[in-house]
C-alpha atoms as a PDB file:
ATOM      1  CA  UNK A   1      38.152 -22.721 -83.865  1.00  0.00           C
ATOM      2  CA  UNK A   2      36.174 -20.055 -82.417  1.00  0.00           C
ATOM      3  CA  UNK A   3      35.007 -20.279 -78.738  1.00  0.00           C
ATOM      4  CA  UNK A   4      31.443 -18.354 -78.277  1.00  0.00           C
ATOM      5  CA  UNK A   5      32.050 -14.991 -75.633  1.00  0.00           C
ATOM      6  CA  UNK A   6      28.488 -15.790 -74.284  1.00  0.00           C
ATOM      7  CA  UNK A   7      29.436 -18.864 -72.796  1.00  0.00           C
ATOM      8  CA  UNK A   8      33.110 -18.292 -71.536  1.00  0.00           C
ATOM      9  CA  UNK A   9      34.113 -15.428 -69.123  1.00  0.00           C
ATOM     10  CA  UNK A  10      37.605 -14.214 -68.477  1.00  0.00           C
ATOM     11  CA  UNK A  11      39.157 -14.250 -64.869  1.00  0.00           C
ATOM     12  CA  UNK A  12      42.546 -13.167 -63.977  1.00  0.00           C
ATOM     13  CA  UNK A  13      43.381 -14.404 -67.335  1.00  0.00           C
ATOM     14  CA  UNK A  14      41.824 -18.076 -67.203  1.00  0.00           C
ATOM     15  CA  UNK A  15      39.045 -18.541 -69.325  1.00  0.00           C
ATOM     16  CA  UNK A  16      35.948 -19.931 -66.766  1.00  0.00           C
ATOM     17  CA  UNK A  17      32.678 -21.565 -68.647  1.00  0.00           C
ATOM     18  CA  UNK A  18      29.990 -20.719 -67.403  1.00  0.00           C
ATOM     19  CA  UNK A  19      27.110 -23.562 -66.968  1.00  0.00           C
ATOM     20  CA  UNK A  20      23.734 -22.379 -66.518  1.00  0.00           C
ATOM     21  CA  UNK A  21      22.330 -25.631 -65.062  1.00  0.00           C
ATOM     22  CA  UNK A  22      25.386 -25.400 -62.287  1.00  0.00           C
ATOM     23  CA  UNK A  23      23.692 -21.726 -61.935  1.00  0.00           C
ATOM     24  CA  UNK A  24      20.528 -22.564 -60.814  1.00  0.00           C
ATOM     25  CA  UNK A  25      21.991 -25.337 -58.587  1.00  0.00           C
ATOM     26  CA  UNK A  26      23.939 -22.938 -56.761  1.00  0.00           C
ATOM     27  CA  UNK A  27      20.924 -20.683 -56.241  1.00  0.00           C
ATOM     28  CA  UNK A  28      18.346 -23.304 -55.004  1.00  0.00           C
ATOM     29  CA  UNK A  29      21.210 -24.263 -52.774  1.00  0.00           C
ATOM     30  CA  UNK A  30      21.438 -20.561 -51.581  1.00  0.00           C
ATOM     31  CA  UNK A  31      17.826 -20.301 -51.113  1.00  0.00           C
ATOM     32  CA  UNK A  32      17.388 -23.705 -48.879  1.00  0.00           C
ATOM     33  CA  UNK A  33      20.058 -22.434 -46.874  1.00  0.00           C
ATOM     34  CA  UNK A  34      18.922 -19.180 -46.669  1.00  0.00           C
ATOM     35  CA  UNK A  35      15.225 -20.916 -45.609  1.00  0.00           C
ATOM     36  CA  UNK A  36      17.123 -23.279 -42.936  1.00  0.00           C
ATOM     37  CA  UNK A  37      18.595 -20.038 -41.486  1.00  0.00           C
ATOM     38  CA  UNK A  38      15.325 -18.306 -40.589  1.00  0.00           C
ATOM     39  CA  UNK A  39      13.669 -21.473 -39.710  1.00  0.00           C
ATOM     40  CA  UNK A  40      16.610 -21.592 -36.765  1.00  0.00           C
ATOM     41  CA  UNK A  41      16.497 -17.675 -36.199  1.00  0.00           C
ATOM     42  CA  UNK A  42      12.684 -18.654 -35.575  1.00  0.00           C
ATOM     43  CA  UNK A  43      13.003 -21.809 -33.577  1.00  0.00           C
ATOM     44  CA  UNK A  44      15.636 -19.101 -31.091  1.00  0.00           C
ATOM     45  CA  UNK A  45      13.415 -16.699 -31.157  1.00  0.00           C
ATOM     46  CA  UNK A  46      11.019 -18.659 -30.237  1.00  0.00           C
ATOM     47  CA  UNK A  47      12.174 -20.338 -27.136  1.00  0.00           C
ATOM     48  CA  UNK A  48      14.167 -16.708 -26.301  1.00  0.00           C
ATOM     49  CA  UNK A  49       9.868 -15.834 -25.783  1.00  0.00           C
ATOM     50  CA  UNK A  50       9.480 -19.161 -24.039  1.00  0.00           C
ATOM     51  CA  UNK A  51      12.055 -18.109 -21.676  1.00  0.00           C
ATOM     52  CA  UNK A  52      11.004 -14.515 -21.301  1.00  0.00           C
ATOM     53  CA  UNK A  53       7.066 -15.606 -20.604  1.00  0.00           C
ATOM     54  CA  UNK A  54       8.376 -18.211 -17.969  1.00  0.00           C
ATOM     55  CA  UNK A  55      10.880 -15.600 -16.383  1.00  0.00           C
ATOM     56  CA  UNK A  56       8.393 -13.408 -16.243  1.00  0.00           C
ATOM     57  CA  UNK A  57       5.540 -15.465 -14.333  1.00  0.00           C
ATOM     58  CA  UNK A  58       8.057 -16.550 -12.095  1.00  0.00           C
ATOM     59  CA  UNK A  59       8.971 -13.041 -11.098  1.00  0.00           C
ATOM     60  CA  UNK A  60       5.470 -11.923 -10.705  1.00  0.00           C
ATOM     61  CA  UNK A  61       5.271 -15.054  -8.452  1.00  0.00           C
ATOM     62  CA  UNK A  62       8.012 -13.990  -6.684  1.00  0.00           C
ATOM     63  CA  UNK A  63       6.622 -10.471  -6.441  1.00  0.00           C
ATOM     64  CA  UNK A  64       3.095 -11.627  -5.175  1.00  0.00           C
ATOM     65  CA  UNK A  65       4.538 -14.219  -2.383  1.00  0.00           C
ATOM     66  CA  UNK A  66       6.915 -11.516  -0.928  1.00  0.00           C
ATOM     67  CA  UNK A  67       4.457  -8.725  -0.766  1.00  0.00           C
ATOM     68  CA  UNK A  68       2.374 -11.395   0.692  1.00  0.00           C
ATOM     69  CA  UNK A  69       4.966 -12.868   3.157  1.00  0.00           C
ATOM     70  CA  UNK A  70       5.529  -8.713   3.909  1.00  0.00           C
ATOM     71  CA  UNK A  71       1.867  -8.067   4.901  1.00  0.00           C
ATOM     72  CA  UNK A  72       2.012 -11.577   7.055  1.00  0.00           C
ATOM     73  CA  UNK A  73       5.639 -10.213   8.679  1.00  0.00           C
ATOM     74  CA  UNK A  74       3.733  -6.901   9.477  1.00  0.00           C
ATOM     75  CA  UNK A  75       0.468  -8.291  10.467  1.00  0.00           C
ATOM     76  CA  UNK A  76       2.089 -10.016  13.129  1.00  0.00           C
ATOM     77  CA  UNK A  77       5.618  -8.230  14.117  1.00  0.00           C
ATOM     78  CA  UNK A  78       4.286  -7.659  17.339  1.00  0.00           C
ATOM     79  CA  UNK A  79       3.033 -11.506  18.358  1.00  0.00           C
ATOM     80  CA  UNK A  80       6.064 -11.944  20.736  1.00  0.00           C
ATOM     81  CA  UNK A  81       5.323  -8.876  22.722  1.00  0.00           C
ATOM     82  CA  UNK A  82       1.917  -8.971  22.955  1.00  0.00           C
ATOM     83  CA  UNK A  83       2.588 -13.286  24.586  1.00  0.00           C
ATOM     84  CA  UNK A  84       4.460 -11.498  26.854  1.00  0.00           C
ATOM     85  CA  UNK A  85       2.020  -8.673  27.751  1.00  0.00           C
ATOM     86  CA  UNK A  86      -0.999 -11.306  28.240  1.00  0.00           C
ATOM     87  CA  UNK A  87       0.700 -12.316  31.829  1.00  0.00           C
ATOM     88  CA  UNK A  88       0.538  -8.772  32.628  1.00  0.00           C
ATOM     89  CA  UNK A  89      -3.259  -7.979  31.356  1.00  0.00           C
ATOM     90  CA  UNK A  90      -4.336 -11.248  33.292  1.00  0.00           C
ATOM     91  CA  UNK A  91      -2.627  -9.876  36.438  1.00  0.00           C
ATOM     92  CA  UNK A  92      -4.301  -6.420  36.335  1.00  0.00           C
ATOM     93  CA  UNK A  93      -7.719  -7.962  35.871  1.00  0.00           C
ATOM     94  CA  UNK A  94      -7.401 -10.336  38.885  1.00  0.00           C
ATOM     95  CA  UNK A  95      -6.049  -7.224  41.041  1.00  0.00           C
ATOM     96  CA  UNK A  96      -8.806  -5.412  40.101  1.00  0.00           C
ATOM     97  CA  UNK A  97     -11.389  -8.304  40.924  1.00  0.00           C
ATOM     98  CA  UNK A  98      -9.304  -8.395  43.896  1.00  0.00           C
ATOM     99  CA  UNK A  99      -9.601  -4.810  44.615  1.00  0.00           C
ATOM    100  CA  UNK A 100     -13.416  -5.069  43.992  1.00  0.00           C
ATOM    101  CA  UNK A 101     -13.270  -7.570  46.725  1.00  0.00           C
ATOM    102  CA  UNK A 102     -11.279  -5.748  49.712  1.00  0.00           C
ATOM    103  CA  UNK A 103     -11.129  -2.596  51.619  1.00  0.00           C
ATOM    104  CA  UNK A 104      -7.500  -3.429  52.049  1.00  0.00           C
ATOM    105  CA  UNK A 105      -5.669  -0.014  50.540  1.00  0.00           C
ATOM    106  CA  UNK A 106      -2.180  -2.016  50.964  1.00  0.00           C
ATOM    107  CA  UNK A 107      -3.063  -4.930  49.384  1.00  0.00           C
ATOM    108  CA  UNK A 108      -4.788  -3.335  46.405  1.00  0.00           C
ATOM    109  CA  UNK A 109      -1.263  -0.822  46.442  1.00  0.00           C
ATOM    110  CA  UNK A 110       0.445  -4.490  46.393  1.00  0.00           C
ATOM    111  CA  UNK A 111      -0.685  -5.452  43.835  1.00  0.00           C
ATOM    112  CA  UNK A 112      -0.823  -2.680  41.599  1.00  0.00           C
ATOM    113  CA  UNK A 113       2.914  -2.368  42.335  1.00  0.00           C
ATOM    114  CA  UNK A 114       3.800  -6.558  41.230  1.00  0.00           C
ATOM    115  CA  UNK A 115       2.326  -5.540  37.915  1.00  0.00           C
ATOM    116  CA  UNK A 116       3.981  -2.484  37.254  1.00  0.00           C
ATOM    117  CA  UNK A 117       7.085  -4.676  37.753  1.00  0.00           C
ATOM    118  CA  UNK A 118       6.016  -6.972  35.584  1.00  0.00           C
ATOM    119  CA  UNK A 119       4.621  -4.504  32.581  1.00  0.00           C
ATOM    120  CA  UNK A 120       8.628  -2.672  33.352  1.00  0.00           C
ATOM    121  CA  UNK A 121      10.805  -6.236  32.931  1.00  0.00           C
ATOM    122  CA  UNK A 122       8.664  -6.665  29.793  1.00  0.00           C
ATOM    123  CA  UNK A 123       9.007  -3.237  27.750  1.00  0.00           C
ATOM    124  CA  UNK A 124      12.977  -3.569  29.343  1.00  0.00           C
ATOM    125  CA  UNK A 125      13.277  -7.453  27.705  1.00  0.00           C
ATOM    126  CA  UNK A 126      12.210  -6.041  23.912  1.00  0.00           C
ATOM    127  CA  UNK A 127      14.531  -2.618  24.407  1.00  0.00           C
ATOM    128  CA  UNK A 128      12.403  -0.086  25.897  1.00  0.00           C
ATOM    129  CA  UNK A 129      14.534   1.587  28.418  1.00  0.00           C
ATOM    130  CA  UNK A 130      13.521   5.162  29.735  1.00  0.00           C
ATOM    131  CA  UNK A 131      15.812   8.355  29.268  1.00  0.00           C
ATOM    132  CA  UNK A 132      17.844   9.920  32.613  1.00  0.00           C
ATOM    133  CA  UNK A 133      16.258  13.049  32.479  1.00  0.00           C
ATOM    134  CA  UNK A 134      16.310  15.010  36.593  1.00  0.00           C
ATOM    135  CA  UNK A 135      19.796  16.231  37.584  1.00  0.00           C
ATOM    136  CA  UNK A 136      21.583  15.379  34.084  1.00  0.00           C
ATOM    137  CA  UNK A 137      23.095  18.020  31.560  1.00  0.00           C
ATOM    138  CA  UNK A 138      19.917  19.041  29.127  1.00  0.00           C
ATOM    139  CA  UNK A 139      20.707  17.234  25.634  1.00  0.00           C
ATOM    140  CA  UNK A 140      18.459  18.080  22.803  1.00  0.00           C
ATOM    141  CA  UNK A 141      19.108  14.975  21.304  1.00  0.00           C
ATOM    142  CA  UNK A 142      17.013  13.182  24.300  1.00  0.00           C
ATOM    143  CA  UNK A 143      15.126  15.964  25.573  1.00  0.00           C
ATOM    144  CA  UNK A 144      12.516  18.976  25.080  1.00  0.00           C
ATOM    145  CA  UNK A 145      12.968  21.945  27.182  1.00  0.00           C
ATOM    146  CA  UNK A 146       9.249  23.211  28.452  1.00  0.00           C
ATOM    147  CA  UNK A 147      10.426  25.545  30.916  1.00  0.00           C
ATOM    148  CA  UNK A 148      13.640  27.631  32.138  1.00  0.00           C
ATOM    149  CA  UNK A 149      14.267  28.335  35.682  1.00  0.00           C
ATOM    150  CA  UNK A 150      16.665  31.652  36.157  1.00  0.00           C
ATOM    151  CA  UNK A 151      18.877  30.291  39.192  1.00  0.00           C
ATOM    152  CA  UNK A 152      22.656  30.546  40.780  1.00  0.00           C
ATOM    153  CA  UNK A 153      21.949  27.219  42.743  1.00  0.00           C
ATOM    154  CA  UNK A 154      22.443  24.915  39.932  1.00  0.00           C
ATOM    155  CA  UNK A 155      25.188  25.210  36.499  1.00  0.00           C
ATOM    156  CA  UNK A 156      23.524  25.993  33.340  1.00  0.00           C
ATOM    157  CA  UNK A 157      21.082  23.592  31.428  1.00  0.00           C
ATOM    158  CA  UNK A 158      20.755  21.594  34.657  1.00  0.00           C
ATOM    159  CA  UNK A 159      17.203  19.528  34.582  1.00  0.00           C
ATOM    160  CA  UNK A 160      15.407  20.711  37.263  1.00  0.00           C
ATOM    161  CA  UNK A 161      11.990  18.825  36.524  1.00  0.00           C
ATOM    162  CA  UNK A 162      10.854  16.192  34.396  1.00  0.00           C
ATOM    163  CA  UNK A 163       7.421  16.822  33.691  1.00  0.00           C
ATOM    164  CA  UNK A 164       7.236  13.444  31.003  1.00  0.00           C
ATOM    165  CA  UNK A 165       9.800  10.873  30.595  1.00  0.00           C
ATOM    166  CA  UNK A 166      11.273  10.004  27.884  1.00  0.00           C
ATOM    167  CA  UNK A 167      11.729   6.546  26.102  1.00  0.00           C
ATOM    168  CA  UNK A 168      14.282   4.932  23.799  1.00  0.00           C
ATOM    169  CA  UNK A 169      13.775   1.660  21.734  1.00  0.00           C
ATOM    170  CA  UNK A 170      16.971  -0.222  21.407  1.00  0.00           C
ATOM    171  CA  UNK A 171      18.931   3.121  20.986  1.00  0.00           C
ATOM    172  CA  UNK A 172      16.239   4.768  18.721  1.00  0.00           C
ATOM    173  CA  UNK A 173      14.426   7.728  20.366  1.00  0.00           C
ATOM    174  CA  UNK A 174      10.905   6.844  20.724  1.00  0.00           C
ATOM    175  CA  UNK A 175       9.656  10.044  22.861  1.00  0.00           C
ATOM    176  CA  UNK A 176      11.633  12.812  24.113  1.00  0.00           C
ATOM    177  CA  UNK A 177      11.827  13.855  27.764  1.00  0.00           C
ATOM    178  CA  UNK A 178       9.597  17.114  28.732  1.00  0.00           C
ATOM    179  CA  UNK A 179      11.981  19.005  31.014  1.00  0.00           C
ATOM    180  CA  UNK A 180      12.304  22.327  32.753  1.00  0.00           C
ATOM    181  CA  UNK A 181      16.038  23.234  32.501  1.00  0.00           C
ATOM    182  CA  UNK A 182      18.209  26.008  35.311  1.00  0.00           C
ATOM    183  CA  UNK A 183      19.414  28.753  33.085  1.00  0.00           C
ATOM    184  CA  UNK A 184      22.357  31.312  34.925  1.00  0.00           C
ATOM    185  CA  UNK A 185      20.917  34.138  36.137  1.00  0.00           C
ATOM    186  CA  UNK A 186      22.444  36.996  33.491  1.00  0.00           C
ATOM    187  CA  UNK A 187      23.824  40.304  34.568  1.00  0.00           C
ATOM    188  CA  UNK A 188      20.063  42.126  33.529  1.00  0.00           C
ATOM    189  CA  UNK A 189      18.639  43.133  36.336  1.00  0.00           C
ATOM    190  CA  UNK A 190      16.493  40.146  37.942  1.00  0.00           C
ATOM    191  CA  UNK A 191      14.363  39.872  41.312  1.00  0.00           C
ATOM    192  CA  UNK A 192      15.632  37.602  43.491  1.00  0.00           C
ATOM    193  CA  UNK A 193      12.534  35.419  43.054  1.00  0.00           C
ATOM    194  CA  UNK A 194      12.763  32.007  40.853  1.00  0.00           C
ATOM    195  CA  UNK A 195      11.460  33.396  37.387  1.00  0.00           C
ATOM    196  CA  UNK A 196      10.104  30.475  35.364  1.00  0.00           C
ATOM    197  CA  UNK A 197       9.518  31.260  31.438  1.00  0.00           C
ATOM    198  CA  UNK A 198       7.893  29.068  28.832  1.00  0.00           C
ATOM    199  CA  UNK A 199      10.361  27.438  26.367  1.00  0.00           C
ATOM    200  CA  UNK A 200       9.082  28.471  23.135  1.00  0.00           C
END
């Protein structure tokens, strides 16, 4: 009894039958499966660009509220300070109804004096503090030299005159003093007259 080649195959020496029908079963099988797999690849994909758009309008959210809560912070950074400033405005318009008033030199000097107090404690409460400048060592970190005096009366870089003061902000320069600054008389022949040159 013969057994027809077309029909049998060989395989590491069994003989396998093959079965057409079981064929085409086993590729309509592949193909569903093959179908179910990019309907789930699409279904991820899908929500992965659900997720992205929603990420996405809740940064720009994010990025429009804190730009906006930035230009709010800036707007009004300075609302403590100027409170505290309104005290001293109102006190400087009543002296100067006051001084409008009176012939009174003392009193209007008075008053002019309470609110200068008052505008100092203020700029001193938020960290304005004003830089030693007349007798100290000249530092060029806190202060601009505008003048040099040639003298044997005081050591070198001695400030001699403050001719602006200087201001720091809670440790950060905010102006620089204006100075004029002793400088040793050198062993050139000088007058004996205070020589005062322009810092350049």
């Amino acid at each position: 009894m013969k057994i027809r080649e077309s029909n049998k195959k060989m395989d590491a020496g069994k003989i396998v039958q093959e079965d057409p029908e079981t064929e085409e079963v086993i590729t309509e099988t592949t193909e569903e499966k093959l179908c179910k797999d990019l309907d789930i690849a699409r279904k991820q994909l899908d929500e992965e660009k659900d997720q992205y758009l929603r990420l996405n309008a809740e940064f720009d959210n994010l990025r429009k509220r804190t730009l906006k809560e930035r230009e709010e912070f800036i707007k009004y950074a300075n609302e403590k300070l100027i409170q505290e400033f309104i005290d001293v405005f109102e006190s400087l318009e009543r002296g100067i109804e006051n001084a409008r008033k009176t012939d009174n030199k003392d009193k209007l000097i008075e008053g002019m004096e309470l609110v200068y107090k008052q505008f100092k404690v203020v700029l001193e409460r938020n960290g304005l503090v004003p830089i030693k400048a007349l007798g100290e060592k000249f530092d060029h970190s806190k202060h601009e030299a505008m003048m040099q005096t040639l003298t044997d009366d005081h050591e070198e870089d001695i400030i001699l005159e403050e001719f602006a003061k200087g201001y720091m902000l809670n440790g950060k320069i905010l102006r620089y003093s204006k100075v004029r600054v002793s400088k040793k008389k050198g062993s050139e022949k000088e007058s004996d007259t205070e020589i005062e040159n322009e810092v350049k």
